[in-house]
Protein backbone atom coordinates (compact mmCIF):
# COMPACT_ATOMS: atom_id res chain seq x y z
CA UNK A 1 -27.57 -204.26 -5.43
CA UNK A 2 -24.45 -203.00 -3.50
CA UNK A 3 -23.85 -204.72 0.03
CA UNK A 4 -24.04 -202.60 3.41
CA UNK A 5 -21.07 -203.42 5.62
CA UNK A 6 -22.57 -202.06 8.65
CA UNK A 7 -25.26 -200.04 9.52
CA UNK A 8 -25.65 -197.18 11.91
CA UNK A 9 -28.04 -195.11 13.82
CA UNK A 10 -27.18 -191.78 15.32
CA UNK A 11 -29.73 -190.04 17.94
CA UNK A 12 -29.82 -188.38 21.44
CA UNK A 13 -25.65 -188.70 21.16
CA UNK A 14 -25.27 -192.15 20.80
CA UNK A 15 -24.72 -194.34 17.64
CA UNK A 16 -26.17 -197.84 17.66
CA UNK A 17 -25.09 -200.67 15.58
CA UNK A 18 -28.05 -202.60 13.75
CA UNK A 19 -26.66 -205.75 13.89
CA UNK A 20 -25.58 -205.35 17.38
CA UNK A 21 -29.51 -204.14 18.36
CA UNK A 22 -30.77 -207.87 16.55
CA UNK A 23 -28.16 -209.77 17.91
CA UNK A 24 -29.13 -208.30 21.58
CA UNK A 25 -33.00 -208.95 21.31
CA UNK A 26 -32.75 -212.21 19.40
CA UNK A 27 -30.53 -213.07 22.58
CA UNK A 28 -33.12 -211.25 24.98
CA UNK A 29 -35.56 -213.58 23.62
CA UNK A 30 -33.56 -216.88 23.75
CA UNK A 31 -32.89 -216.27 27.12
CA UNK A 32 -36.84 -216.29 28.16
CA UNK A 33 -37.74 -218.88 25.19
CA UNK A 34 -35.01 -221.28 23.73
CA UNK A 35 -37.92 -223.66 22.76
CA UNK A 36 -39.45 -221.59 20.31
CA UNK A 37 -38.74 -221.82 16.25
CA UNK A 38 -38.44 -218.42 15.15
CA UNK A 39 -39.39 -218.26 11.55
CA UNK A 40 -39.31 -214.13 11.83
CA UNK A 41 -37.79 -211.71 13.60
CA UNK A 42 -38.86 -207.96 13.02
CA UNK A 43 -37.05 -205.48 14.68
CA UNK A 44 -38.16 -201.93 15.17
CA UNK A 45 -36.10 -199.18 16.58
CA UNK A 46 -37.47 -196.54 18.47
CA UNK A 47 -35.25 -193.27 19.34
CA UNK A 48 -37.69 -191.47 21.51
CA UNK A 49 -37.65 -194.16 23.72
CA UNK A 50 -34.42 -195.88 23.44
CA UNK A 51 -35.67 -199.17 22.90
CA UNK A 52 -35.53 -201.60 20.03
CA UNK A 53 -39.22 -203.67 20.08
CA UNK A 54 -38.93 -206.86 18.17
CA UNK A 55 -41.99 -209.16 16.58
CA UNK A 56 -41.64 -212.37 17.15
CA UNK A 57 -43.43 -214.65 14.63
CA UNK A 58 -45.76 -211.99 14.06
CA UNK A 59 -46.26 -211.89 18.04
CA UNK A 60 -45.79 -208.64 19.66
CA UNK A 61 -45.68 -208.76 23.81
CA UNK A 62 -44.99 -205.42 25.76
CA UNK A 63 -41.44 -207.44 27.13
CA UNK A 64 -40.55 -207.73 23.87
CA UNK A 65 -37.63 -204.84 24.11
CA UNK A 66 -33.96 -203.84 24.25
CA UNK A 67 -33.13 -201.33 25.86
CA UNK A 68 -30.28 -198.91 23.39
């Protein structure tokens, strides 16, 4: 399996940075709750809006969002 350095998305003229997007939200959500464990992390990215929605846990909550 080959390694991906880094991995982009290009839309509505900008270019976002996967990492950067999980780094933000996992940071969005430390900020509001550095008790919890987080066992998973599922972020989704969504262009229309220019938002990246991430599951925490398997817990979805309409806050749960970055803006891109």
């Amino acid at each position: 399996m080959t390694k991906v350095d880094k991995l982009n998305f290009e839309f509505n003229g900008k270019s976002v940075n996967a990492q950067e997007v999980t780094d933000a939200a996992m940071k969005a959500f430390k900020a509001k709750h550095a008790d919890v464990k987080v066992k998973t992390f599922d972020v989704y990215i969504n262009a229309a809006e220019s938002k990246a929605y991430y599951v925490v846990n398997g817990t979805a909550e309409n806050d749960y969002f970055v803006e891109l």
